[in-house]
Structure formats: C-alpha cells, structure tokens
C-alpha atoms as a PDB file:
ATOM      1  CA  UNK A   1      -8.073   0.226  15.937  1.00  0.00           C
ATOM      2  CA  UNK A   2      -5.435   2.466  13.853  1.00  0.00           C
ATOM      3  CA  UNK A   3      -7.316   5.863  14.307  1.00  0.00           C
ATOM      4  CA  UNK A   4     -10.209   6.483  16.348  1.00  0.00           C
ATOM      5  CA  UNK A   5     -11.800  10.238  16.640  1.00  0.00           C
ATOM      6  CA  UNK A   6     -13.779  11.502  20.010  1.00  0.00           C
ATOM      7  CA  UNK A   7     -15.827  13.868  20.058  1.00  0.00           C
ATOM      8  CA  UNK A   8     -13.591  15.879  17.268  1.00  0.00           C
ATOM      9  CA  UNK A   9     -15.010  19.728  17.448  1.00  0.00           C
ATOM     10  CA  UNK A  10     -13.017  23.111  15.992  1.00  0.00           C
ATOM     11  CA  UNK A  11     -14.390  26.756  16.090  1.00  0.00           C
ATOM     12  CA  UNK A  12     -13.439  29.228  14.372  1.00  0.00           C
ATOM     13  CA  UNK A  13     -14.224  32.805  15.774  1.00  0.00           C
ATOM     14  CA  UNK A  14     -17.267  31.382  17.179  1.00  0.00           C
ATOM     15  CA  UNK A  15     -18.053  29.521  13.664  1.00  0.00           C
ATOM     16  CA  UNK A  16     -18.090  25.922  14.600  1.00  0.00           C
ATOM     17  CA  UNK A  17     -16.436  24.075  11.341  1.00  0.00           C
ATOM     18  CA  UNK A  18     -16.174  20.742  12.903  1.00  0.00           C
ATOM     19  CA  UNK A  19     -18.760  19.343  15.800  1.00  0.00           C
ATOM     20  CA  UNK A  20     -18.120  16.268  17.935  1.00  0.00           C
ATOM     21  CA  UNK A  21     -17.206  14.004  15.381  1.00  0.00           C
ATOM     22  CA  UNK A  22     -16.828  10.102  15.631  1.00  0.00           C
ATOM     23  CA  UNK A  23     -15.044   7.806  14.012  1.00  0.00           C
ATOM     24  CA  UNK A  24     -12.749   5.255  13.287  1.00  0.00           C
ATOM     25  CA  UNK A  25     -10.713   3.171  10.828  1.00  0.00           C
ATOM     26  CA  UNK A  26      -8.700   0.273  11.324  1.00  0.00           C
ATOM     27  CA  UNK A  27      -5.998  -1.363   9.873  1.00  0.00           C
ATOM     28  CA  UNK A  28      -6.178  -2.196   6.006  1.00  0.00           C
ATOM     29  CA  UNK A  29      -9.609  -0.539   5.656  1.00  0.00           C
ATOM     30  CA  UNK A  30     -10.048   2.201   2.698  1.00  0.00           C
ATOM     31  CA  UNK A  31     -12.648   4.681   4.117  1.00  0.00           C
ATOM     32  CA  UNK A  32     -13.827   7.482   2.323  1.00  0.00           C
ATOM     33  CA  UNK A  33     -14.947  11.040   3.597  1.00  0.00           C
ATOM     34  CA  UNK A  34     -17.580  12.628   1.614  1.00  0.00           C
ATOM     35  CA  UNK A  35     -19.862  15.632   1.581  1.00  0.00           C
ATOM     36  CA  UNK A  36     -20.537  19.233  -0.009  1.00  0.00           C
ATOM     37  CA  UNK A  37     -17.875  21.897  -0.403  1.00  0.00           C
ATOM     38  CA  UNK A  38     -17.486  23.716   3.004  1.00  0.00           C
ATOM     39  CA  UNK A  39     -18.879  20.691   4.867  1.00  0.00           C
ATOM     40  CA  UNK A  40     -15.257  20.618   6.722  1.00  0.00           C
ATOM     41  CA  UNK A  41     -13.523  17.646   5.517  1.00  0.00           C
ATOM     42  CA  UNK A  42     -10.271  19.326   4.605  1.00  0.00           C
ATOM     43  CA  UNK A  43     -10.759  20.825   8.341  1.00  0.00           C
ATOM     44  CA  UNK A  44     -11.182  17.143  10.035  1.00  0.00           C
ATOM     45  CA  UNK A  45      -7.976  16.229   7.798  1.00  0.00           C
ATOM     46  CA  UNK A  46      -6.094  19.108   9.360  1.00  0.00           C
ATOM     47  CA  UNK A  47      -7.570  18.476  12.842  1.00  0.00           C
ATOM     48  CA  UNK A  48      -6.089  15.229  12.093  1.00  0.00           C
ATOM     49  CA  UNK A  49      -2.561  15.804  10.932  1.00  0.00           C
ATOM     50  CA  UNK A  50      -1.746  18.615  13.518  1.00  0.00           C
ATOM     51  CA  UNK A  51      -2.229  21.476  10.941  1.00  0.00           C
ATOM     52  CA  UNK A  52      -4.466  22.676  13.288  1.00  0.00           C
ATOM     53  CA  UNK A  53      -5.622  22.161  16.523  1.00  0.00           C
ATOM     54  CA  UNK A  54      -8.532  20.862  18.072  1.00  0.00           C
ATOM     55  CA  UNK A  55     -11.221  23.019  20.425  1.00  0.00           C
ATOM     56  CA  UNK A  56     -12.388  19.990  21.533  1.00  0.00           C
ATOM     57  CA  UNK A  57     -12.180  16.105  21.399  1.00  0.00           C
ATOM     58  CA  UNK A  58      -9.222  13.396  21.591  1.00  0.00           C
ATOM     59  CA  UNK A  59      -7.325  11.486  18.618  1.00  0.00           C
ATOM     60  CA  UNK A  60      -5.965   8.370  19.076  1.00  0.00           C
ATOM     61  CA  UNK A  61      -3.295   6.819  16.344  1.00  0.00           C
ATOM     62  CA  UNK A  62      -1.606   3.499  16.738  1.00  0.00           C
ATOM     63  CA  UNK A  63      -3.209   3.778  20.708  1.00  0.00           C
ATOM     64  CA  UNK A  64      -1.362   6.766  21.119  1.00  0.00           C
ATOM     65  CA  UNK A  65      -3.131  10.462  21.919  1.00  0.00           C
ATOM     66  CA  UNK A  66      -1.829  12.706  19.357  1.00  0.00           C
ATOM     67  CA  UNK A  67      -4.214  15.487  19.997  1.00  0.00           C
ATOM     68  CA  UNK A  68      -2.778  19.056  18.882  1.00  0.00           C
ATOM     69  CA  UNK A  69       0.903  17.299  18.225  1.00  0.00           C
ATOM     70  CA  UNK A  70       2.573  19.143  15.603  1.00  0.00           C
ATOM     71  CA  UNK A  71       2.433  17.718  12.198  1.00  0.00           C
ATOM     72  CA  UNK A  72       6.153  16.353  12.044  1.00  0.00           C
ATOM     73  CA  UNK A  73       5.314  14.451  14.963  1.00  0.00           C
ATOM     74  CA  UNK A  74       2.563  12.888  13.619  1.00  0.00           C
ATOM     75  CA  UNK A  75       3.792  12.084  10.217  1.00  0.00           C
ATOM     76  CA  UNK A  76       7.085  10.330  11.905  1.00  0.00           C
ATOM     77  CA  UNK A  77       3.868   7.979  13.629  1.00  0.00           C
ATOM     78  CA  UNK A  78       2.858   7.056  10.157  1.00  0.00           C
ATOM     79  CA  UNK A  79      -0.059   9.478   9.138  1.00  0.00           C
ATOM     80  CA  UNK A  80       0.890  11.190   6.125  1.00  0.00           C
ATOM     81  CA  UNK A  81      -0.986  13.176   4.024  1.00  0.00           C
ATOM     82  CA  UNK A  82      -1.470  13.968   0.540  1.00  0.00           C
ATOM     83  CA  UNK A  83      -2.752  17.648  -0.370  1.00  0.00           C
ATOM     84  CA  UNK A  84      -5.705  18.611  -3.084  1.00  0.00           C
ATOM     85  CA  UNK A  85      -3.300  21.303  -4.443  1.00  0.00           C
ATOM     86  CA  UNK A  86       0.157  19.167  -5.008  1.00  0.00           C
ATOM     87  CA  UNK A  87       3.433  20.951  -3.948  1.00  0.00           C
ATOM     88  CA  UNK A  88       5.814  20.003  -5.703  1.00  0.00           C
ATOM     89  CA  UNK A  89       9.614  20.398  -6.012  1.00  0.00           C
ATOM     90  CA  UNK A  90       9.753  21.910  -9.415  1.00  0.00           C
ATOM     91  CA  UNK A  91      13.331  22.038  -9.517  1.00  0.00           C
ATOM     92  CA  UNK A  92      13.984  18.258  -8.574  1.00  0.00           C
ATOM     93  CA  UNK A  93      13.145  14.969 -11.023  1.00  0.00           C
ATOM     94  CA  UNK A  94      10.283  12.450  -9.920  1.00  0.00           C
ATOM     95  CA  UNK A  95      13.287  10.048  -8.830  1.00  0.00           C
ATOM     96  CA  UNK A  96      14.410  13.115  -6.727  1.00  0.00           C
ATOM     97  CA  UNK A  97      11.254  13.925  -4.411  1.00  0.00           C
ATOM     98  CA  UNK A  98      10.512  10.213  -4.149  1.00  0.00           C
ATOM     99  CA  UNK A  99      14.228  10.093  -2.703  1.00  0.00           C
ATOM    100  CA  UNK A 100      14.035  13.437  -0.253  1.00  0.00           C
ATOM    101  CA  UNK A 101      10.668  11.947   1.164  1.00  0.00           C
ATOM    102  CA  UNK A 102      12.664   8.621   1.878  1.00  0.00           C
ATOM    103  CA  UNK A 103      15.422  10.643   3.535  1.00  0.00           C
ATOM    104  CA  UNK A 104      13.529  12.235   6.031  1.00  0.00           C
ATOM    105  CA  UNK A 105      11.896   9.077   6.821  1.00  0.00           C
ATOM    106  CA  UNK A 106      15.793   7.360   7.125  1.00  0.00           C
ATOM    107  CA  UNK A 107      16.860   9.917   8.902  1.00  0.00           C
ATOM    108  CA  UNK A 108      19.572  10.854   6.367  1.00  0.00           C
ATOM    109  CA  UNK A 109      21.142  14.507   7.833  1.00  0.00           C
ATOM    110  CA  UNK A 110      21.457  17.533   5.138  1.00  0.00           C
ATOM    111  CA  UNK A 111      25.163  17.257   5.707  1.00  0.00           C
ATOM    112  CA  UNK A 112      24.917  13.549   4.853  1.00  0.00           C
ATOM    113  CA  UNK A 113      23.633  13.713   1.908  1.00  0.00           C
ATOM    114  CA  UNK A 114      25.920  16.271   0.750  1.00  0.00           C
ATOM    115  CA  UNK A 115      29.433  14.828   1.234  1.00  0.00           C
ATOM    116  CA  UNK A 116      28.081  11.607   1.304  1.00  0.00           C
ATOM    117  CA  UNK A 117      29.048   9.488   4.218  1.00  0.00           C
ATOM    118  CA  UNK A 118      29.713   5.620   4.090  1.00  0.00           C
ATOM    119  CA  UNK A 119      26.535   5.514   5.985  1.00  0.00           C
ATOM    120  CA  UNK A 120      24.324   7.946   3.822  1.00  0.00           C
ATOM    121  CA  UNK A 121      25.834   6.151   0.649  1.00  0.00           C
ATOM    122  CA  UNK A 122      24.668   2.202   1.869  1.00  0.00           C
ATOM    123  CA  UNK A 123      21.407   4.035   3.007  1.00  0.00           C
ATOM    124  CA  UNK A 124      20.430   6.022  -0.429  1.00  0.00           C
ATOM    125  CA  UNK A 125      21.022   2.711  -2.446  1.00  0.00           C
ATOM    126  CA  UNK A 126      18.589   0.649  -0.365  1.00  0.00           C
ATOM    127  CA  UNK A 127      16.426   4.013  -0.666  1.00  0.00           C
ATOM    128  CA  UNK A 128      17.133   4.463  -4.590  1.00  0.00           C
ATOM    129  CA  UNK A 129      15.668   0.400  -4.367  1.00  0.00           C
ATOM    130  CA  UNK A 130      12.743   1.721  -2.931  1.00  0.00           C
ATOM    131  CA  UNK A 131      11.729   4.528  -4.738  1.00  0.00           C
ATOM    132  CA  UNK A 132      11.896   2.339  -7.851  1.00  0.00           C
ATOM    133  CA  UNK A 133       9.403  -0.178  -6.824  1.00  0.00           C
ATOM    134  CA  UNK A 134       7.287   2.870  -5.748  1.00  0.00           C
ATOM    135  CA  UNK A 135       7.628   4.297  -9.357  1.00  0.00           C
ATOM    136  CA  UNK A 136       6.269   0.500 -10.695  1.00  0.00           C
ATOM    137  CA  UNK A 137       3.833   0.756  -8.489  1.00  0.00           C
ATOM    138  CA  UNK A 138       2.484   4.369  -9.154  1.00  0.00           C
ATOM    139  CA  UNK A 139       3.028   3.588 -12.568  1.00  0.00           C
ATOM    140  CA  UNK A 140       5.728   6.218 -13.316  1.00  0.00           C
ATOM    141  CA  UNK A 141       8.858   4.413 -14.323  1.00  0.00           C
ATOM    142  CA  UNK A 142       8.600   6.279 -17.617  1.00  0.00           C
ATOM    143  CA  UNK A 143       9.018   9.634 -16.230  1.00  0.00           C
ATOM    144  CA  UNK A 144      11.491   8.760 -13.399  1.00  0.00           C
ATOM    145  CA  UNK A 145      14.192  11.468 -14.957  1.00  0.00           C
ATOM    146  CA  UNK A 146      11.127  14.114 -15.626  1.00  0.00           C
ATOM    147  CA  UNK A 147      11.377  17.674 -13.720  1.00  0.00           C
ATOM    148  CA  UNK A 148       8.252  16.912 -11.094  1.00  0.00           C
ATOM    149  CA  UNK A 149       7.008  20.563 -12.808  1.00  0.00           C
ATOM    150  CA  UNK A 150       6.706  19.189 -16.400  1.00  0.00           C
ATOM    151  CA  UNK A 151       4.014  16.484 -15.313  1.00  0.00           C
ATOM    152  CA  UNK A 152       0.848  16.418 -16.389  1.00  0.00           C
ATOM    153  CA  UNK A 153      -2.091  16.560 -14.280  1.00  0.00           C
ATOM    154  CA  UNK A 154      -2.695  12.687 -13.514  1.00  0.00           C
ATOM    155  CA  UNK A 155       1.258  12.019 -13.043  1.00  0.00           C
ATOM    156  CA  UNK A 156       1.644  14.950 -10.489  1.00  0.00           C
ATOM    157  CA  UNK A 157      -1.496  13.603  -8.373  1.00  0.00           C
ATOM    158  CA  UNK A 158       0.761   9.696  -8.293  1.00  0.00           C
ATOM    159  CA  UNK A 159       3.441  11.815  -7.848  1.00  0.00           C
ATOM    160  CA  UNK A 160       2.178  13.087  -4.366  1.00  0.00           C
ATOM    161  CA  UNK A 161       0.665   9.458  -3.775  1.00  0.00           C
ATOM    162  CA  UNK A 162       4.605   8.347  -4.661  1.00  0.00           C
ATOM    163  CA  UNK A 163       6.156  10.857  -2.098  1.00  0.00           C
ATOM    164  CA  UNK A 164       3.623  10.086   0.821  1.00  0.00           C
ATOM    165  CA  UNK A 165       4.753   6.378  -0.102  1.00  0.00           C
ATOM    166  CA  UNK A 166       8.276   6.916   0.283  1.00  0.00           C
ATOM    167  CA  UNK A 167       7.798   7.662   3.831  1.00  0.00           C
ATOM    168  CA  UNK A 168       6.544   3.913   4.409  1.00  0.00           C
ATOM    169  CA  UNK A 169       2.918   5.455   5.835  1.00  0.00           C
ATOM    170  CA  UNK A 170       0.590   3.794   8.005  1.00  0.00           C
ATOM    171  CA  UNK A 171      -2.405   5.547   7.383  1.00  0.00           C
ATOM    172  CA  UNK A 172      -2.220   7.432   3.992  1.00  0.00           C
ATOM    173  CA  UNK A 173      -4.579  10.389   4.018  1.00  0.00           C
ATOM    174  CA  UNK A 174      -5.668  11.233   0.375  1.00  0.00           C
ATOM    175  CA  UNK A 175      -7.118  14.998  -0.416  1.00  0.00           C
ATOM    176  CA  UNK A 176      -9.388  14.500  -3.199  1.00  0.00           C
ATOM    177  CA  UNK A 177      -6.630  12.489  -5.651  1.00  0.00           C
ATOM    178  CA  UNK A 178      -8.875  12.503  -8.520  1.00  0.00           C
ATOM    179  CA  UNK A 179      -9.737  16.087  -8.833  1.00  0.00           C
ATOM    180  CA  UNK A 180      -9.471  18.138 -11.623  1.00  0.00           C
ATOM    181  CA  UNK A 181      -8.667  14.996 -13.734  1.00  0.00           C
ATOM    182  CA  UNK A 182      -9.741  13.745 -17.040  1.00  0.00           C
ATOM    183  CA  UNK A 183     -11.382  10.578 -17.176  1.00  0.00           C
ATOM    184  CA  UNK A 184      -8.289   8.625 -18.672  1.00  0.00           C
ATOM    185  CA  UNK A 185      -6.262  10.061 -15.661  1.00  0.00           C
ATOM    186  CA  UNK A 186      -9.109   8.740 -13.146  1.00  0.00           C
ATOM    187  CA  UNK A 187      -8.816   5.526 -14.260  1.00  0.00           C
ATOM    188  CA  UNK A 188      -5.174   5.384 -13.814  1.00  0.00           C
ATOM    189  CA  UNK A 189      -5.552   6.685 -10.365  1.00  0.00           C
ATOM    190  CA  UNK A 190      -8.218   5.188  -9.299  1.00  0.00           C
ATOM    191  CA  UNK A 191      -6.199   1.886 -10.347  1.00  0.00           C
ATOM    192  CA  UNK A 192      -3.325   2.600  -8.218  1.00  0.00           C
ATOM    193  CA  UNK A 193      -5.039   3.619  -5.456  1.00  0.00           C
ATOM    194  CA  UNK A 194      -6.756   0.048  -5.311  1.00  0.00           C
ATOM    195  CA  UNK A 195      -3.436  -1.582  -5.887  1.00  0.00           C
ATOM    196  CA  UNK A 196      -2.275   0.352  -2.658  1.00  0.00           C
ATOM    197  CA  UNK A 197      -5.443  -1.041  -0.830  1.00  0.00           C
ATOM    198  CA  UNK A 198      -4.857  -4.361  -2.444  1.00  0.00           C
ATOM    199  CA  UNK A 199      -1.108  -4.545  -1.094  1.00  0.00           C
ATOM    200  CA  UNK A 200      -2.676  -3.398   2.652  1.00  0.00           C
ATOM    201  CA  UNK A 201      -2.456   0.123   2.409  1.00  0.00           C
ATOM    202  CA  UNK A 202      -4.866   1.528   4.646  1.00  0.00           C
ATOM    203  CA  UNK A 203      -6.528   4.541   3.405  1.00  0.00           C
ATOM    204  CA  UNK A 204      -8.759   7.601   4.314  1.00  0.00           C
ATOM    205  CA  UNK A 205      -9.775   9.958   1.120  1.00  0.00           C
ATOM    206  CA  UNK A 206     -11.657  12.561   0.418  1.00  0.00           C
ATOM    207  CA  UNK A 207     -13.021  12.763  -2.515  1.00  0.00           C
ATOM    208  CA  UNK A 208     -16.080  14.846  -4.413  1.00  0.00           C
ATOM    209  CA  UNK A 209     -16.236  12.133  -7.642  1.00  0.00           C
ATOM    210  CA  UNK A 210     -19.200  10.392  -5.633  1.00  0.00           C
ATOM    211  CA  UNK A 211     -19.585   7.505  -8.263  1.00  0.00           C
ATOM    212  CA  UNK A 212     -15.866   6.620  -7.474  1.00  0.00           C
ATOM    213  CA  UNK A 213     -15.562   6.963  -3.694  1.00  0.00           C
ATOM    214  CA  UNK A 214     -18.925   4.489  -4.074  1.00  0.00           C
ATOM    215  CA  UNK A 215     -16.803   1.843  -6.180  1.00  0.00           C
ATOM    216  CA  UNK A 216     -13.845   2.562  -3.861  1.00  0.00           C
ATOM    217  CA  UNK A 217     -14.404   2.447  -0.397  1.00  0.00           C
ATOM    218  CA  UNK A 218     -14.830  -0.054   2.223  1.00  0.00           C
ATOM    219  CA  UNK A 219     -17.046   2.403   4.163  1.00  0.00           C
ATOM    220  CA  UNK A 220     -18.165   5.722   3.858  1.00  0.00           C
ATOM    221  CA  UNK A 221     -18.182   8.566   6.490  1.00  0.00           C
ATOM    222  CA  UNK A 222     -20.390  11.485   5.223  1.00  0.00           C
ATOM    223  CA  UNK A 223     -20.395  15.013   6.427  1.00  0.00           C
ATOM    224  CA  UNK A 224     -22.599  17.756   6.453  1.00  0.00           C
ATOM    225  CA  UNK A 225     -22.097  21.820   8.134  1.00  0.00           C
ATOM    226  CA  UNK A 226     -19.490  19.989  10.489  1.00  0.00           C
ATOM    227  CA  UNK A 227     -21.157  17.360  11.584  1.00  0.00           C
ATOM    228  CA  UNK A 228     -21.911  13.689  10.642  1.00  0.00           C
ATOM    229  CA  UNK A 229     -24.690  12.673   9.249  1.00  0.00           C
ATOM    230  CA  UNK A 230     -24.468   9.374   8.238  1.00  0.00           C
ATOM    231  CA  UNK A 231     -22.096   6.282   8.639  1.00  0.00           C
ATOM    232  CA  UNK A 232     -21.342   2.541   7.046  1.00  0.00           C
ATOM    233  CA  UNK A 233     -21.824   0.919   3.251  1.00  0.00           C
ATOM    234  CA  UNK A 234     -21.667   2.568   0.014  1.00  0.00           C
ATOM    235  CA  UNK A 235     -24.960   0.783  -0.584  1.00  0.00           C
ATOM    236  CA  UNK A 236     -26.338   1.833   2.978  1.00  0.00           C
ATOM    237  CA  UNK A 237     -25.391   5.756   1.938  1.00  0.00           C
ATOM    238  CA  UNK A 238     -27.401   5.130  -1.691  1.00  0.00           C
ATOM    239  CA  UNK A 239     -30.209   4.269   0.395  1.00  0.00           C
ATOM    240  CA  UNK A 240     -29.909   6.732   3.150  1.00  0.00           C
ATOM    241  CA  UNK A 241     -32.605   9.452   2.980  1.00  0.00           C
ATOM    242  CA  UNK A 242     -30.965  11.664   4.994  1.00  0.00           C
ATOM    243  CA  UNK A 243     -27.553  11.649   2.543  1.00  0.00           C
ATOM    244  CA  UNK A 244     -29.242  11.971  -0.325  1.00  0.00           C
ATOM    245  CA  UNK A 245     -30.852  14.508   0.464  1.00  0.00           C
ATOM    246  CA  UNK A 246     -28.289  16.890   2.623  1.00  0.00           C
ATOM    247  CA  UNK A 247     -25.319  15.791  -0.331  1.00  0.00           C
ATOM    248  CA  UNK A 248     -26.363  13.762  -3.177  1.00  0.00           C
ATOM    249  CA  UNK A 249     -29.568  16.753  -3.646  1.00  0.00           C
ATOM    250  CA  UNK A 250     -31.524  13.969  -5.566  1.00  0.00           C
ATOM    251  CA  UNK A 251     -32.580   9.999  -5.969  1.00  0.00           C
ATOM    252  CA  UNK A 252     -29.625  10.043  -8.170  1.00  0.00           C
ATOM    253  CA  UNK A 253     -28.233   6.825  -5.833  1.00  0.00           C
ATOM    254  CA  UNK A 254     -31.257   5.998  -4.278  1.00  0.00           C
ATOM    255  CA  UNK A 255     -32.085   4.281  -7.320  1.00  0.00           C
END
C-alpha cells in the first residue's frame, strides 16, 4: 500500500471540510478524486501534502506516518504535488525550472550552483540528461529555451507536470491538470498523463472534466460536503444512484 488515509477529518472554525475519510492507493494505480466545487478535495490534497494539518485521522506513505509533517518533508518522501493555479518562474526558461526542481531533489546547495563545484558540475549534466527526457516525455522539447511565462495554457499545465517530474515522485498528486483548457490542449494532456501511468507513474488527480477522469482512472474516489460517498469503477460510479445524484445532478452516466 503506497498511501492509505484513516479516518482523515479537518474543521475549520467549527465547519467540518473534511470527515473521516478512507482510502487508499497503491503502487502504479491512477485514482481519481471527484466531486462538486466546495466538496473538499483541494482540502484532502492539502491534508495530504502537509499544507495543512489534520483535526483528526492518520496518513500513512511508503508505511511511514506522515500526519501533520511539513510539506518539505513530505515531498523529499516522494509525494509531490501539482497546483490548479500553476506558479511558475516567469523569469527562468522551461529547461530552467525543470533543472531547479532536479536540484532540490540532488541536493545541489545555492552556493553550488553558483560557482560551480566539480561536484555540482558532474551532477547538473546527469540532471540536464534528465530534464531532457522529461521534456520528450511532456512533449515540450520545442519550447525548452521559452520563458516558462510566455507559455500557453496547455504547455504551462505539462510544465508543472514536468517540474513535479523532475523531482523523481512517487506519488504524483495532480490538481485538476485539464482545467481551463481547450479541447486540443486536453488531448495533449490527457495523453501525457497516460504515458506517465503507462511508464508506472502512480497517480492521484482531481479533476472536474467528469467524461475524462471516467476514461482515465483506474478507480474513482467521489466526494460530497466532506465526506465520501461512493468508492471503486468508473462504470460502478455511472451506475451509482447515490453519485449521480449528489454530483453528476442527472442520468447523464447512468445511461
């Protein structure tokens, strides 16, 4: 078992935005969290990564509790996580923030990288390696020189997949990737993201395009007010009264 949630719960001021979730995902898996806006997804993804902590509950990663650790500590384990709203280095090239992501992940000191140790040089070549099969992977070769700020839309939302990459993740933890996109740009990420599962990435997204977390995902963890409502199969959530009507609203995917 990678990740396995207990009895997950989070208040705030008395509100109760996540309550006593379960769950799990294990190795190679892509698993997909859905439900409505203010459900608390993007809550049980902080819970997760130490942005905030827990009221209640216990989660395990690699078979180690990492409840309330701060987020460095938990992204050196090997959970990293993408955000909905990419930030961005605007002043550095693609090549550049794949490369800083790498470096904190080698270990490469500030004061390395500026004078450039014998060390820090034999380490930033096998990194500079790296980051170009990332780029072939994400499909960005052709803007490897680009300022990251110049991107368009699609290209920014690889460009975050790219940088969580570059830190050689365990779990990758995507925050709605496909948002805001057009449908050419779904396609292409919605490509790469199954290349990443293909290769044995193992994912957990959240994602609001419903017809592409069904296509996607291994499994499908819904949530609804805080809580979850329903568990397992994209085709077991189609027919799931209790989904359909709490998210999907209609027999849209009943069908």
């Amino acid at each position: 078992m990678l990740l396995k949630v207990e009895g997950l719960s989070k208040s705030f001021g008395g509100l109760a935005a996540v309550s006593g979730l379960d769950m799990n995902v294990e190795s190679g898996e892509i698993v997909g969290l859905i439900g409505p806006n203010g459900a608390g997804k993007t809550t049980i993804f902080n819970l997760l990564t130490g942005a905030v902590s827990p009221t209640s509950g216990k989660i395990t990663f690699r078979e180690m509790d990492i409840t309330g650790k701060k987020p460095h500590r938990i992204a050196a384990l090997g959970m990293v996580r993408t955000f909905q709203i990419t930030s961005l280095f605007s002043s550095f090239t693609v090549e550049e923030s794949l490369v800083l992501a790498s470096n904190v992940k080698a270990g490469i000191s500030y004061w390395g990288s500026v004078f450039r140790t014998r060390t820090s040089r034999a380490q930033e070549e096998i990194i500079r390696a790296r980051c170009d099969e990332i780029l072939a992977t994400v499909g960005l070769q052709s803007v490897k020189y680009a300022n990251a700020e110049t991107l368009a839309h699609g290209h920014k939302s690889l460009l975050g997949i790219a940088t969580a990459l570059a830190t050689e993740p365990q779990l990758l933890l995507l925050d709605e990737p496909l948002a805001g996109m057009n449908a050419h740009e779904v396609v292409d990420v919605l490509n790469v993201i199954r290349k990443l599962w293909a290769n044995g990435t193992t994912i957990l997204l959240i994602e609001h395009n419903m017809k592409a977390a069904m296509s996607l995902c291994e499994r499908l963890v819904v949530i609804s007010y805080g809580k979850k409502i329903a568990e397992g199969t994209p085709a077991e959530m189609k027919a799931n009264r209790a989904v359909i009507e709490s998210y999907l609203g209609d027999d849209t995917y009943a069908a």
